[in-house]
Protein backbone atom coordinates (compact mmCIF):
# COMPACT_ATOMS: atom_id res chain seq x y z
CA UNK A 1 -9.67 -30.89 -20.91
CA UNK A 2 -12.10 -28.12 -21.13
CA UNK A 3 -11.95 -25.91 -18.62
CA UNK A 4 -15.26 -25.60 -16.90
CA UNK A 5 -17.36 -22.12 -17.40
CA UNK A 6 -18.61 -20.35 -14.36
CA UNK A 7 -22.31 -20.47 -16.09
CA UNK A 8 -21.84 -24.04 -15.44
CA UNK A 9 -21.24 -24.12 -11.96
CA UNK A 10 -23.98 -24.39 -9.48
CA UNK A 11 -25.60 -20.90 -8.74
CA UNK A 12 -24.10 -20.80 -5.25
CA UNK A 13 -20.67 -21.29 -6.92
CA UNK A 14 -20.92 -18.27 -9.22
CA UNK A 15 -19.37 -15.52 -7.91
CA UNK A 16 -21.51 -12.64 -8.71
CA UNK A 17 -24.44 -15.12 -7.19
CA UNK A 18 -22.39 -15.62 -4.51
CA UNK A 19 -21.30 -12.03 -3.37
CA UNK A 20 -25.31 -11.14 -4.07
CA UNK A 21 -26.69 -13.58 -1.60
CA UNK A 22 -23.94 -14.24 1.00
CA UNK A 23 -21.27 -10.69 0.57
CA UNK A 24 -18.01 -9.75 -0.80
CA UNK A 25 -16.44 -10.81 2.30
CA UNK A 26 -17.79 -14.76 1.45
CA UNK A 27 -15.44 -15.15 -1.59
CA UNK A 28 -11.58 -16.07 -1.93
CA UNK A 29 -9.27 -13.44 -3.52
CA UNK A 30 -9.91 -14.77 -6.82
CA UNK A 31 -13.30 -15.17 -7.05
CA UNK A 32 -13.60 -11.66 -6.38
CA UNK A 33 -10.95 -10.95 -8.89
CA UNK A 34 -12.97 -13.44 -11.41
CA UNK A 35 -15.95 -10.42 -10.76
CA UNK A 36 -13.83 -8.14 -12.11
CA UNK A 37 -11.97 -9.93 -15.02
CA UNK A 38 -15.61 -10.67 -15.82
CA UNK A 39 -14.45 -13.30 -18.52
CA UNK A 40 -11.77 -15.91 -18.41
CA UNK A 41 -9.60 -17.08 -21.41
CA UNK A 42 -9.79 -20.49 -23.70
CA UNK A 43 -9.02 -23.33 -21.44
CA UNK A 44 -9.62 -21.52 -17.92
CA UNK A 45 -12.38 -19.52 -16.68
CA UNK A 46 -12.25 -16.19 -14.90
CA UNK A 47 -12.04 -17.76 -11.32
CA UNK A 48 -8.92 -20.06 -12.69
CA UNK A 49 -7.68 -16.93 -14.36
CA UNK A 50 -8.08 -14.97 -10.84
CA UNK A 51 -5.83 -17.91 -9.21
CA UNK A 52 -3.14 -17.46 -12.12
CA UNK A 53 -2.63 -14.06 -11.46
CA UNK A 54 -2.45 -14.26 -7.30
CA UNK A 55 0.50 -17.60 -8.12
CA UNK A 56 1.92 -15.53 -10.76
CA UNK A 57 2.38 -12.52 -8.24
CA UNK A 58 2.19 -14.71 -5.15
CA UNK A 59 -0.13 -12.27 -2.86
CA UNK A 60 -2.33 -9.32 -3.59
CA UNK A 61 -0.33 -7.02 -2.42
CA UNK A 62 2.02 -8.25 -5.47
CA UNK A 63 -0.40 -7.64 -7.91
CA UNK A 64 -1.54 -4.48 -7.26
CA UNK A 65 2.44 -3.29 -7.70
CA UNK A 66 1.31 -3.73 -11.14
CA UNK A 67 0.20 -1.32 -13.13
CA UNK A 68 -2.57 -0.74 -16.45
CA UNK A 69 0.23 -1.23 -18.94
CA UNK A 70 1.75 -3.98 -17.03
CA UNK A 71 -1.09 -5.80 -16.46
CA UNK A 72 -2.03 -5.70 -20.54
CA UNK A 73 1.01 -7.73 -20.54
CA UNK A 74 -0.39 -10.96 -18.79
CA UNK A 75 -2.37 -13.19 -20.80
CA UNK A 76 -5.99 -13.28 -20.55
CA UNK A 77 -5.55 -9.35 -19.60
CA UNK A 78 -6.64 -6.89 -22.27
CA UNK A 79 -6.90 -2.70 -22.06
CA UNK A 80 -10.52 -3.13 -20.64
CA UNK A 81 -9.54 -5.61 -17.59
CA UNK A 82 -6.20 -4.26 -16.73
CA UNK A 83 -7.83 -0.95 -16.51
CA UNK A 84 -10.60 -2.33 -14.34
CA UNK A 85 -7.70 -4.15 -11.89
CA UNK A 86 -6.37 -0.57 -11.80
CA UNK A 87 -8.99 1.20 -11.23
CA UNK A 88 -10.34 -1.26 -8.46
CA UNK A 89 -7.04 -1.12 -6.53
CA UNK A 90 -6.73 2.57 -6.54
CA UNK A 91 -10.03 2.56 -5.03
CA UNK A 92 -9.06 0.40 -2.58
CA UNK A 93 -6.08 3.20 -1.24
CA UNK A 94 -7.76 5.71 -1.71
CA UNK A 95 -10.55 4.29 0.97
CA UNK A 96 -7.73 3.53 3.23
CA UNK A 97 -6.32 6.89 3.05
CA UNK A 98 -9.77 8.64 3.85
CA UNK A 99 -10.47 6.29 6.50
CA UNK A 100 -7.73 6.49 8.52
CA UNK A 101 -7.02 10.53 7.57
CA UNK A 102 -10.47 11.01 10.11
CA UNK A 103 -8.76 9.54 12.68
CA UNK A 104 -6.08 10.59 15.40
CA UNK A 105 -3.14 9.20 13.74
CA UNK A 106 -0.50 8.18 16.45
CA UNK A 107 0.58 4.80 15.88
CA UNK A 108 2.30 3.16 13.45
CA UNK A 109 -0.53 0.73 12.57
CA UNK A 110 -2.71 3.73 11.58
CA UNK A 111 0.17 4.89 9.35
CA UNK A 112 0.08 1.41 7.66
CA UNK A 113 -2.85 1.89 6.97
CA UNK A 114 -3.04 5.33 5.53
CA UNK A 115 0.29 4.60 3.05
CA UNK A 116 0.68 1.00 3.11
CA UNK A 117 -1.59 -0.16 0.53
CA UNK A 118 0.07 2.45 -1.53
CA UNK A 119 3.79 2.33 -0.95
CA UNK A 120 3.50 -1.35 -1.26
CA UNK A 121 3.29 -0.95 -5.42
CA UNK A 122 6.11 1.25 -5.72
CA UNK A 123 8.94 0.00 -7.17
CA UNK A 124 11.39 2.35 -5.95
CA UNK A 125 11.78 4.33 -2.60
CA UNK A 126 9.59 7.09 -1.22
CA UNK A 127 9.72 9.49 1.14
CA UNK A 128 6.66 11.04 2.85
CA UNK A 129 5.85 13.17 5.92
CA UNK A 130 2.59 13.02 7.74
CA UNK A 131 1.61 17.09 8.85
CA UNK A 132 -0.53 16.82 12.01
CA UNK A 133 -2.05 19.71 14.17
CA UNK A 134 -2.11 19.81 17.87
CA UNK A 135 -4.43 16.70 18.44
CA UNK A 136 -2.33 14.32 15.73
CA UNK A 137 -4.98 15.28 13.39
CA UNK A 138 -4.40 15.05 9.88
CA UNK A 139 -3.54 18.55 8.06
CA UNK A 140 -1.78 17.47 5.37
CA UNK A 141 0.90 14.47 3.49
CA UNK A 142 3.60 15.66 1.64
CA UNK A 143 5.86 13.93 -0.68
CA UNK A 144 9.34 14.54 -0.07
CA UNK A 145 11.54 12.55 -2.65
CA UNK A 146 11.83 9.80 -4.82
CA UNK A 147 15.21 7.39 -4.81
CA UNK A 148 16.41 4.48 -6.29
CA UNK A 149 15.12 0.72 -6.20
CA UNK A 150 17.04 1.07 -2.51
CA UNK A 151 17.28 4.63 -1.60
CA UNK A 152 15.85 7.81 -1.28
CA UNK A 153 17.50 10.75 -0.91
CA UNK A 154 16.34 13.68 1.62
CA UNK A 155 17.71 16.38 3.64
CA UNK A 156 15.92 17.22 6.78
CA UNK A 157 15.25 20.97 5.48
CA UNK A 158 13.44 19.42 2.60
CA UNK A 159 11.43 16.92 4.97
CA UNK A 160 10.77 20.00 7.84
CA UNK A 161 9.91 22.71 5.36
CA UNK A 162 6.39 21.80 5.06
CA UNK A 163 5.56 21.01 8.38
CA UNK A 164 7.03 25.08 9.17
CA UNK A 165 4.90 26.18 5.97
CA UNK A 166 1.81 24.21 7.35
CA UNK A 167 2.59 25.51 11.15
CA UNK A 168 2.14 21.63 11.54
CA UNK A 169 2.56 20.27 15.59
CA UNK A 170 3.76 17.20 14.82
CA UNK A 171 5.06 15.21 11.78
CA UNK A 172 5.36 11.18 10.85
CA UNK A 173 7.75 10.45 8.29
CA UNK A 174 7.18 7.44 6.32
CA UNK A 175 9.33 5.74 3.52
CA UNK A 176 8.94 2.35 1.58
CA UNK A 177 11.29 -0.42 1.14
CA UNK A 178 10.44 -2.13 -2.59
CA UNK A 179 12.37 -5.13 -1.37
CA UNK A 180 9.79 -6.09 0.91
CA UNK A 181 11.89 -6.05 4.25
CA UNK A 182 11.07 -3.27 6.53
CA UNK A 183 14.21 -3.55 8.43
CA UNK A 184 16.20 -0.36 9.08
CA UNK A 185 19.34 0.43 6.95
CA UNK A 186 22.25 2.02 8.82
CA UNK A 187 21.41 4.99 6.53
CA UNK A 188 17.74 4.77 8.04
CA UNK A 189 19.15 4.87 11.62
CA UNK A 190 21.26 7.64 10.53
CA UNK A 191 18.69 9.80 8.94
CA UNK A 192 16.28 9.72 11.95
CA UNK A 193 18.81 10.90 14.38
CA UNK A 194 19.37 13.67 12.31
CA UNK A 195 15.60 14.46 12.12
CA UNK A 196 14.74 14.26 15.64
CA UNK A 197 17.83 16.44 16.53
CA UNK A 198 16.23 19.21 13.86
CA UNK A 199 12.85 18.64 15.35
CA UNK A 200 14.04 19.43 18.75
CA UNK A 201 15.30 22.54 17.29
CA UNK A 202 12.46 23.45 15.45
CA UNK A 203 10.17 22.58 18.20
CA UNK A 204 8.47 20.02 15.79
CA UNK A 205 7.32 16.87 17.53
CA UNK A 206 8.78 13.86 15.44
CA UNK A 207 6.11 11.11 16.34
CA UNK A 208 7.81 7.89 14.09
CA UNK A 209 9.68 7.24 11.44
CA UNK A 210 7.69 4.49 9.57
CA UNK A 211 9.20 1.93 7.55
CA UNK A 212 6.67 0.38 5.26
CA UNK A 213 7.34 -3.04 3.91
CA UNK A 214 5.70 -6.54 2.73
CA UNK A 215 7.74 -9.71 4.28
CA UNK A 216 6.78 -12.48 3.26
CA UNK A 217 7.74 -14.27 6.34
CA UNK A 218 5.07 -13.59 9.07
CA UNK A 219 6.63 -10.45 10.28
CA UNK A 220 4.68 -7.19 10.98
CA UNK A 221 4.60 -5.39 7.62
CA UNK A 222 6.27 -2.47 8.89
CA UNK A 223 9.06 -0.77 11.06
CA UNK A 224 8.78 1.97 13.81
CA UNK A 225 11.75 3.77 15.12
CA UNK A 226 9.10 5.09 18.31
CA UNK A 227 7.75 1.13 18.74
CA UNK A 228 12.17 0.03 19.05
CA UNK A 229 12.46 2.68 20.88
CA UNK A 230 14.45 5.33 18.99
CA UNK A 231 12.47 8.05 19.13
């Protein structure tokens, strides 16, 4: 059966139509993805194509793990689409980032925010610190190290000596977990004692040590050692 093209559909069916009279924020996931796939593929339009991709990689937050030259390897997906997905996602951080960068950044949630879009699509671990002057304002983010699929590997010199370089106040560090669980490791537990006995030493304030994750079952989508009570 012929798959129905989205010329065919009633006008306030079409996405473009759609976003134009009613706003991005009226269309699903995939029609919006359908906007920028612009075309579908023989037997499926770009809406049904859009739906393929968020089953294939189950949420969006899957799909934008992948990147240009993974994304030329799904069917329907040439150079010119995969580079638009790309290129639409990265926008999409890099909004986040600024945001959230304006803002007093003391929580955890903020942090999210500013990294989790991000650290989400890496496929290995991360380290980052957040530099923050005396009013949690952002100065600077640093990144620290790069690990395996399951660790990353830091000293607390290596994590500190910015924040001394920067004459930051206060620091957040941050790292991912491409599993999707944010729940500390032992070596996670281990590692933050460490850094907020160097901070007290240093006479750095060690706000949080953000896990950032994606569960898939409900839970928040990151870890705090300040929310549990650690620091």
């Amino acid at each position: 059966m012929a798959a129905v093209k989205i010329r065919e559909l009633p006008e306030e069916d079409r996405p473009r139509e759609k976003l134009l009279q009613r706003g991005a924020s009226a269309l699903t996931d995939r029609e919006l993805l359908a906007i920028l796939l612009r075309t579908g593929v023989k037997g499926a339009n770009a809406v049904e194509v859009g739906g393929q991709l968020l089953k294939r990689h189950k949420t969006l937050s899957g799909l934008c793990r992948c990147s240009a030259k993974q994304l030329v390897g799904i069917h329907g997906i040439g150079p010119a689409k995969a580079v638009q997905l790309a290129a639409a996602f990265e926008l999409g951080r890099r909004l986040a980032k600024e945001t959230v960068s304006r803002e007093k950044i003391d929580s955890p949630e903020l942090v999210n925010e500013f990294f989790g879009a991000e650290m989400r699509t890496l496929q290995k671990e991360s380290l980052r610190v957040l530099l923050l002057d005396t009013r949690y304002r952002l100065i600077d983010a640093k990144e620290i190290s790069i690990g395996s699929v399951n660790e990353s590997i830091a000293h607390p010199r290596e994590i500190f000596q910015p924040a001394i370089v920067t004459s930051a106040y206060a620091v957040i560090v941050v790292h991912n977990h491409p599993s999707g669980d944010p729940a500390p490791s032992a070596a996670d537990h281990s590692l933050t004692r460490r850094l907020a006995e160097v901070a007290e030493l240093l006479q750095i304030k060690l706000l949080d040590h953000v896990i950032i994750g994606a569960p898939a079952d409900g839970r928040a989508p990151y870890f705090s050692f300040k929310e549990a009570g650690v620091l």
